[in-house]
N, C-alpha and C. Protein backbone atom coordinates (compact mmCIF):
# COMPACT_ATOMS: atom_id res chain seq x y z
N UNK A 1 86.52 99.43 102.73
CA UNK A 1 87.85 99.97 102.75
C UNK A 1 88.18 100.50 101.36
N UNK A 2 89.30 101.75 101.36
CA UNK A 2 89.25 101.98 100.13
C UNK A 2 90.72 101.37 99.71
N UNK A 3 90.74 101.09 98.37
CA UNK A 3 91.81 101.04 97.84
C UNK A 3 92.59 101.56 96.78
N UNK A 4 94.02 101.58 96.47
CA UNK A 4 93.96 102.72 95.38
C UNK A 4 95.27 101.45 94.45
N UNK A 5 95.31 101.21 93.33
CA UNK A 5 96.30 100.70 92.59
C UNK A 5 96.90 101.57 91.57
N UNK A 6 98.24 101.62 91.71
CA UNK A 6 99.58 102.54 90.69
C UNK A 6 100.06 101.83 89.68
N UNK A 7 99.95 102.12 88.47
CA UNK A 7 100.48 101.58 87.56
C UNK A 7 101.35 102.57 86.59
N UNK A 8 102.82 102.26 86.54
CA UNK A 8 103.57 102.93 86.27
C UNK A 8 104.23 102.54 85.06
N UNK A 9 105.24 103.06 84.23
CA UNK A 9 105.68 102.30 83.09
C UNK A 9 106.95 103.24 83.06
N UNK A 10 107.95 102.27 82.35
CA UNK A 10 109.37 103.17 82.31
C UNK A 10 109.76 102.27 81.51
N UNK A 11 110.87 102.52 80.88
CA UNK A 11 111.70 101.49 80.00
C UNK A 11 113.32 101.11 80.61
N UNK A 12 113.33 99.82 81.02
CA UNK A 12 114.97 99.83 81.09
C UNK A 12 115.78 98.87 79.80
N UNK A 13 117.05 98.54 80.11
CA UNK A 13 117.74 97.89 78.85
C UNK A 13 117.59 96.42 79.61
N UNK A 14 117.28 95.77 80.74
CA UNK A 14 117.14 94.67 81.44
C UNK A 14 116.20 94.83 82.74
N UNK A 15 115.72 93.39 83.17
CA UNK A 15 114.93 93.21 84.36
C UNK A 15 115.74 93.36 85.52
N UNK A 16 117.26 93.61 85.41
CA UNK A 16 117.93 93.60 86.95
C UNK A 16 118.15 95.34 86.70
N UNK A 17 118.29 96.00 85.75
CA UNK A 17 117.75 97.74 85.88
C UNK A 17 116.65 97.67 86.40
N UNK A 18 115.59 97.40 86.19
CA UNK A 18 114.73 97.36 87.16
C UNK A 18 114.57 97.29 87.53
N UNK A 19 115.20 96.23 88.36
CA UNK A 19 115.15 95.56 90.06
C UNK A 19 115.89 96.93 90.58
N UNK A 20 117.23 97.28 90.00
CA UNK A 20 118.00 97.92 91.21
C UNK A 20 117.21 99.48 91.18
N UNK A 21 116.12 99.38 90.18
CA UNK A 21 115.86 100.75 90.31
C UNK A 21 114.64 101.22 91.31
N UNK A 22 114.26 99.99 91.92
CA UNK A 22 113.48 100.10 92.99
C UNK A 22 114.11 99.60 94.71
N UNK A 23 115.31 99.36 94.11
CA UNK A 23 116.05 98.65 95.50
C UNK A 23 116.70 99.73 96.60
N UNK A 24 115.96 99.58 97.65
CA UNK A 24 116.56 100.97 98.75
C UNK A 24 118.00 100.25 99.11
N UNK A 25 118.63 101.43 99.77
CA UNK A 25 119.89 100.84 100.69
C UNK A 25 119.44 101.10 102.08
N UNK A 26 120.29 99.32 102.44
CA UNK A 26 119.88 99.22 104.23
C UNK A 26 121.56 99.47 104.59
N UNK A 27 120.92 99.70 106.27
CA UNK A 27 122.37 99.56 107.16
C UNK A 27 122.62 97.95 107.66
N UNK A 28 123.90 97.86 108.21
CA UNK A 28 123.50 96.38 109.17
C UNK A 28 122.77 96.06 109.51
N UNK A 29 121.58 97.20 110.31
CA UNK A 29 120.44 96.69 111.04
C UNK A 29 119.49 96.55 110.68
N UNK A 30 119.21 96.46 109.39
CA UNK A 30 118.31 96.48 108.20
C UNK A 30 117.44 97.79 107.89
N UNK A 31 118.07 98.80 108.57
CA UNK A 31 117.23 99.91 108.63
C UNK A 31 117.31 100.86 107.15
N UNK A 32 116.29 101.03 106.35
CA UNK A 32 116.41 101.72 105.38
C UNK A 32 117.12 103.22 105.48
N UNK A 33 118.28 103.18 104.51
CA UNK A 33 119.35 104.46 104.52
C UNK A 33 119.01 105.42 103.11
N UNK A 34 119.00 104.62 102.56
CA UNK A 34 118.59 105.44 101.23
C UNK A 34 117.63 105.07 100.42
N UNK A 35 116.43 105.64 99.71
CA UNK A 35 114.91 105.44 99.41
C UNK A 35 116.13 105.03 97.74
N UNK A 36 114.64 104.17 97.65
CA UNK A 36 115.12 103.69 95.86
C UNK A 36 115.21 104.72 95.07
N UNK A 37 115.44 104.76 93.35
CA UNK A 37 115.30 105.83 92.63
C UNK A 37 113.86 106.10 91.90
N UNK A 38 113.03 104.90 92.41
CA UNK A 38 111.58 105.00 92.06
C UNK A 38 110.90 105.76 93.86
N UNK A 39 111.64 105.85 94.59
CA UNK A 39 111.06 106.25 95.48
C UNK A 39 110.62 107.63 95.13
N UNK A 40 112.66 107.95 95.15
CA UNK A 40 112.77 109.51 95.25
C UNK A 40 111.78 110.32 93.75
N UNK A 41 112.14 109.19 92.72
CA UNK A 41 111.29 110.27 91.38
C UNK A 41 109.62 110.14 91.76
N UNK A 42 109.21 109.27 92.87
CA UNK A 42 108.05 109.60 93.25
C UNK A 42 107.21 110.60 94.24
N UNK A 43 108.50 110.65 94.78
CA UNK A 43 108.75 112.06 95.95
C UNK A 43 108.43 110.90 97.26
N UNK A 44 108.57 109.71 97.75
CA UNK A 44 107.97 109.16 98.42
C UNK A 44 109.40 108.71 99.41
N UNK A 45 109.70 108.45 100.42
CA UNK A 45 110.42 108.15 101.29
C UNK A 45 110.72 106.57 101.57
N UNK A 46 109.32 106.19 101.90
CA UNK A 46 109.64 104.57 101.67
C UNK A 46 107.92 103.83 100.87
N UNK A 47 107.75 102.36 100.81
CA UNK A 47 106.47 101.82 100.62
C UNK A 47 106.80 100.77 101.15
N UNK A 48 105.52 100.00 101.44
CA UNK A 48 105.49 98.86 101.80
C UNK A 48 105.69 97.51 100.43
N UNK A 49 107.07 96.98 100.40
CA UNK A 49 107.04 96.45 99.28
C UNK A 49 106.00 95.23 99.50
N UNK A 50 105.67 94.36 100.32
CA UNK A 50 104.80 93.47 99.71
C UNK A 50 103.30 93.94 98.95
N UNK A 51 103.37 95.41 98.63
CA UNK A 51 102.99 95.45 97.64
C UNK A 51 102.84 96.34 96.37
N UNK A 52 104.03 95.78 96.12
CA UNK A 52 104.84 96.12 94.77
C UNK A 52 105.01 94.84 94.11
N UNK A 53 104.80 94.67 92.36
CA UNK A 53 105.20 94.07 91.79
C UNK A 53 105.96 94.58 90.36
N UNK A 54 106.72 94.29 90.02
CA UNK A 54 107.44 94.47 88.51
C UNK A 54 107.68 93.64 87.56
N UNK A 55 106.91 94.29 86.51
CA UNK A 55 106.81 92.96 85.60
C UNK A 55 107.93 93.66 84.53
N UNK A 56 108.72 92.90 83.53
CA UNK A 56 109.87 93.25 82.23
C UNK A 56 109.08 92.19 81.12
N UNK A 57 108.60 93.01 80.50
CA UNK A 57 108.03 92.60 79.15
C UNK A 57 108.82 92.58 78.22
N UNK A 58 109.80 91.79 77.56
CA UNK A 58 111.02 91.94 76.82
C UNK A 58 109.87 91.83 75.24
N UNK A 59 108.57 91.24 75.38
CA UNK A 59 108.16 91.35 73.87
C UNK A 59 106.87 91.20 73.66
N UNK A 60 106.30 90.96 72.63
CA UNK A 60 104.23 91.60 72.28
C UNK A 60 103.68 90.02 72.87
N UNK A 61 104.17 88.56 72.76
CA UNK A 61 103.46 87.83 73.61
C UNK A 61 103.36 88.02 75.46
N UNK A 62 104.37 88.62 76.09
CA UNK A 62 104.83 88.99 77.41
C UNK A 62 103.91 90.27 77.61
N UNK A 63 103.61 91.12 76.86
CA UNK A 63 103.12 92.19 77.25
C UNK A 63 101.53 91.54 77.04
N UNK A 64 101.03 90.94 76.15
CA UNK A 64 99.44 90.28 75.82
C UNK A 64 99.42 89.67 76.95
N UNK A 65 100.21 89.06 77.52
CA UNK A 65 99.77 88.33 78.68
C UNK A 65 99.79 88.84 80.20
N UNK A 66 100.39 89.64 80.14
CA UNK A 66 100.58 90.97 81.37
C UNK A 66 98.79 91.61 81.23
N UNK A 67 98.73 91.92 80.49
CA UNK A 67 97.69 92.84 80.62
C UNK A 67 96.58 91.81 80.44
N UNK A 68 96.10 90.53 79.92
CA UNK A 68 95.63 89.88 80.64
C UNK A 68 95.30 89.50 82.49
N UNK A 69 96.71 88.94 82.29
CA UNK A 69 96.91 89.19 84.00
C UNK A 69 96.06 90.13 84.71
N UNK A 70 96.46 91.96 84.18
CA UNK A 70 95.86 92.85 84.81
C UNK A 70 94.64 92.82 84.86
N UNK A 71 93.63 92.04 84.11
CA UNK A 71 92.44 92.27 83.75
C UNK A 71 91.90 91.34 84.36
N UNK A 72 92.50 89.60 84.72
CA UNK A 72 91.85 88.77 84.90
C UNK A 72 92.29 88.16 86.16
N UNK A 73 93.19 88.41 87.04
CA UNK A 73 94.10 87.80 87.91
C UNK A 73 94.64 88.94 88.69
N UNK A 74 95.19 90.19 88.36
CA UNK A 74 95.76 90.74 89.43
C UNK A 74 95.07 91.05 90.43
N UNK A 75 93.34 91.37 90.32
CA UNK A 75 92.59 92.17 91.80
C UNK A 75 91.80 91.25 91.73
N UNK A 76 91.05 90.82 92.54
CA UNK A 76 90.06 90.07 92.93
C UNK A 76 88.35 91.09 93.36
N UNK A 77 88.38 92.29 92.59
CA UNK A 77 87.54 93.45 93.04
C UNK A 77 87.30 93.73 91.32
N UNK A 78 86.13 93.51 91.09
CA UNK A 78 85.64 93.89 89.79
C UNK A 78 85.79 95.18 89.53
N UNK A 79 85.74 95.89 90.59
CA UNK A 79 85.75 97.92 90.49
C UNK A 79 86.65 98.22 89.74
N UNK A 80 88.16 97.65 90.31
CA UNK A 80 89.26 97.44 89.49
C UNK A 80 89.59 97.48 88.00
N UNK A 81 88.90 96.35 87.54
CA UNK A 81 88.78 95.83 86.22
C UNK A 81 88.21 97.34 85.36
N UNK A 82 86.97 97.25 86.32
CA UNK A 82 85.95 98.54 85.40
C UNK A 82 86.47 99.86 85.21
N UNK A 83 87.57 100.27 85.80
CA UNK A 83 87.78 101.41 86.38
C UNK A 83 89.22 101.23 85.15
N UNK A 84 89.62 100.43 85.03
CA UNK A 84 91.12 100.45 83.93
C UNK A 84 90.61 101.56 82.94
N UNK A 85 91.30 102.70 82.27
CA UNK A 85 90.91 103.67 81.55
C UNK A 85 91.36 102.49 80.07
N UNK A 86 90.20 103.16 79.31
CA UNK A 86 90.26 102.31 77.98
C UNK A 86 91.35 102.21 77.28
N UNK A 87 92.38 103.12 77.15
CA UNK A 87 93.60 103.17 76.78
C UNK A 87 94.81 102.42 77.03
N UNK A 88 94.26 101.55 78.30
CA UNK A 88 95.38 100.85 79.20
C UNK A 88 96.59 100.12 78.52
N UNK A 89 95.59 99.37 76.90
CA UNK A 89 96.45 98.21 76.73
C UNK A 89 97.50 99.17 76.03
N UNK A 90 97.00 99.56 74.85
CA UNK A 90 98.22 100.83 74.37
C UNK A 90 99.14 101.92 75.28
N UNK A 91 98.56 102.08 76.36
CA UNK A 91 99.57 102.73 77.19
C UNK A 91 100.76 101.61 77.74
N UNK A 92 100.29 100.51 78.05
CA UNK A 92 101.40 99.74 78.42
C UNK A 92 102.39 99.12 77.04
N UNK A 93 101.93 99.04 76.24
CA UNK A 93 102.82 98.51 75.22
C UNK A 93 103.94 99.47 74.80
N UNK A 94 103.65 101.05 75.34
CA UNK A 94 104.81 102.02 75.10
C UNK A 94 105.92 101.38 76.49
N UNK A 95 105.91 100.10 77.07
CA UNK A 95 106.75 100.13 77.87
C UNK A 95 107.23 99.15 78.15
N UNK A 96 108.71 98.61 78.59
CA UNK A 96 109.30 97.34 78.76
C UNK A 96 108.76 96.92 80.06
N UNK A 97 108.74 98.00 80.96
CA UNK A 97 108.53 97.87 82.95
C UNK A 97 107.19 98.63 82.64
N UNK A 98 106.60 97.55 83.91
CA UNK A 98 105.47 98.11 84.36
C UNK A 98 105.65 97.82 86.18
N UNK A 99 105.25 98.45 86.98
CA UNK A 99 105.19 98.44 87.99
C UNK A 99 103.64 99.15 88.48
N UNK A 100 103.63 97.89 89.64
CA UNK A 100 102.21 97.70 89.73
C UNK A 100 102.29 97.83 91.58
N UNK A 101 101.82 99.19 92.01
CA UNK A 101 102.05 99.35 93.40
C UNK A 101 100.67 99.83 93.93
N UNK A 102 100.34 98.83 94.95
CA UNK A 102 98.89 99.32 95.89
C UNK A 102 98.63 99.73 97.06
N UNK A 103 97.68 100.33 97.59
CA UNK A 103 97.75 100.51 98.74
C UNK A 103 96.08 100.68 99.34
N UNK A 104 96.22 101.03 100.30
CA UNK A 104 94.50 100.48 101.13
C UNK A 104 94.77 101.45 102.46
N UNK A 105 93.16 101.79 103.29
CA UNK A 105 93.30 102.57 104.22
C UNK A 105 92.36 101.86 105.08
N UNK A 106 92.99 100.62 105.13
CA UNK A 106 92.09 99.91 106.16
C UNK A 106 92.19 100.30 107.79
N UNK A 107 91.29 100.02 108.11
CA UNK A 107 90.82 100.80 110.14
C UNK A 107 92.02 99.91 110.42
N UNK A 108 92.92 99.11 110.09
CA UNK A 108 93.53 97.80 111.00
C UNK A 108 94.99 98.10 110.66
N UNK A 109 95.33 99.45 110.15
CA UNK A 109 96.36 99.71 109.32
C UNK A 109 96.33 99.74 107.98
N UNK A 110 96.93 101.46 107.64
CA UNK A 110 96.78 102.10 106.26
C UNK A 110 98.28 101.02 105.85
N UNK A 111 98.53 100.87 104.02
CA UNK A 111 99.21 100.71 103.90
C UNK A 111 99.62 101.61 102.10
N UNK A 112 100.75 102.38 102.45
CA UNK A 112 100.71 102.70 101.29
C UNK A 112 100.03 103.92 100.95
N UNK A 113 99.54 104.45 101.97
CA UNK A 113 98.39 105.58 101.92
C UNK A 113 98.61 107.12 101.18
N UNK A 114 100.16 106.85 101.30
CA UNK A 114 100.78 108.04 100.28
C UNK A 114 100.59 108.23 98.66
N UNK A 115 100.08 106.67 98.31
CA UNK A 115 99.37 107.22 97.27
C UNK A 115 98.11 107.70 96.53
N UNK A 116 97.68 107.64 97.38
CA UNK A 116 96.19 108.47 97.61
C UNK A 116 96.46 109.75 97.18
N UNK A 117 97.85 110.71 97.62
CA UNK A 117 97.78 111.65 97.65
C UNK A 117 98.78 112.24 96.14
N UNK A 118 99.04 111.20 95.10
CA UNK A 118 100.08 111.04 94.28
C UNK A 118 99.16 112.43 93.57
N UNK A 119 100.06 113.43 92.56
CA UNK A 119 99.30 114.23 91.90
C UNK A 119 99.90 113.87 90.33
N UNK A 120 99.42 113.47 89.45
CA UNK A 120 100.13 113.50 88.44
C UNK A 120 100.89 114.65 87.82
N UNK A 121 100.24 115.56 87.62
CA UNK A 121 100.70 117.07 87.52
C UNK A 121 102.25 117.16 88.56
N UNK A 122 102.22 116.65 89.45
CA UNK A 122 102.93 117.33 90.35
C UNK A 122 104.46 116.28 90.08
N UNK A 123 104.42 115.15 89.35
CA UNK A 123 105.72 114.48 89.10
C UNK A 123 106.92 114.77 88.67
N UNK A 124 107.96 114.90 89.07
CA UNK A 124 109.29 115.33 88.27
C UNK A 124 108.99 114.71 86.77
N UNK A 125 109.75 115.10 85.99
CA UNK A 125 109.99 114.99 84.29
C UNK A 125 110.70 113.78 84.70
N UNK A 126 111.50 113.23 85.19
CA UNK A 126 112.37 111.71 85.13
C UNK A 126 111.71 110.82 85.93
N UNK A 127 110.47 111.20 86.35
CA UNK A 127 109.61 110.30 87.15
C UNK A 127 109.04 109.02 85.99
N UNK A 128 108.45 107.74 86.76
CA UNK A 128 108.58 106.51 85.66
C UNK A 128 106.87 107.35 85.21
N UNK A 129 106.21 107.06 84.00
CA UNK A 129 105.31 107.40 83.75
C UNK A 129 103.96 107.01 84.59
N UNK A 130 103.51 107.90 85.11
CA UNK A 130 102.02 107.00 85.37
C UNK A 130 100.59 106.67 84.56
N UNK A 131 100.77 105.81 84.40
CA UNK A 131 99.26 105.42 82.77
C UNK A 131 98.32 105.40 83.99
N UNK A 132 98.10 105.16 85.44
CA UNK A 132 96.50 105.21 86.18
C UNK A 132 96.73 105.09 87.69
N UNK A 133 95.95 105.88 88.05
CA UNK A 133 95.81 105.47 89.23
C UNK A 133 94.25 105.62 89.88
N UNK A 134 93.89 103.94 90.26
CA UNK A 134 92.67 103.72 90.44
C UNK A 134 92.08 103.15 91.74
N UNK A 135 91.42 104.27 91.82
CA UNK A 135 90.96 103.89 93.81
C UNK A 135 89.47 103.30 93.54
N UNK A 136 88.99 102.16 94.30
CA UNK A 136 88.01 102.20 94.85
C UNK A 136 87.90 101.37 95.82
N UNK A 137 86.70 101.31 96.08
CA UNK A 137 86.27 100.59 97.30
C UNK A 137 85.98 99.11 97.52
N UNK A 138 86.17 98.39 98.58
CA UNK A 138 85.82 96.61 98.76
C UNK A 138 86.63 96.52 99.78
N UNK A 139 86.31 94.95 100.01
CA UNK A 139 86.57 94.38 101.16
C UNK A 139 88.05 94.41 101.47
């Protein structure tokens, strides 16, 4: 199966800017009414949040240990690891938020499959930055 992981970076002044800046609006019936503002600057309509995570690095021990994380704990797929462009750790330290969104095109249900098709080139200017996006393959 293939898989593809988004790693994004933006700066807010707090971790609840961040929260609300990925938070859609529902109706009563829980039906999504309006896409978040990370949706829309992604051009994307909706995602599957269980898998999305957001991390707020308020400082240089929080961010050393984030990108640990990324290296040693977030994928369980070595491809992953190998595939981080060498620049990673310095690209994330330009940032308070990192958001970490995946997706897979498994036969049993795609999830997320819209970002397969993400173009960097093609992002609005107020879009959150993207430092990588890394597909490969495993179970």
């Amino acid at each position: 199966m293939r898989h593809i992981i988004t790693i994004w970076g933006a700066n807010f002044s707090s971790e609840e800017e961040l929260v609300a800046y990925v938070e859609s609006a529902y109706d009563d019936d829980g039906e999504e009414v309006l896409p978040s503002a990370f949706l829309e600057s992604i051009g994307h309509s909706s995602i599957d949040r269980d898998f999305l995570e957001l991390h707020f690095l308020s400082n240089e021990e929080e961010h050393t240990a984030f990108i640990q994380y990324l290296k040693s704990e977030y994928s369980s797929h070595d491809s992953f690891v190998n595939l981080l462009p060498p620049t990673m750790d310095e690209s994330i330290r330009s940032y308070n938020s990192i958001l970490l969104l995946s997706g897979n095109d498994s036969p049993y249900g795609a999830v997320n499959e819209e970002l397969f098709h993400i173009v960097k080139a093609d992002l609005p200017v107020d879009a959150p930055a993207l430092l990588a996006s890394i597909e490969y393959w495993g179970d």
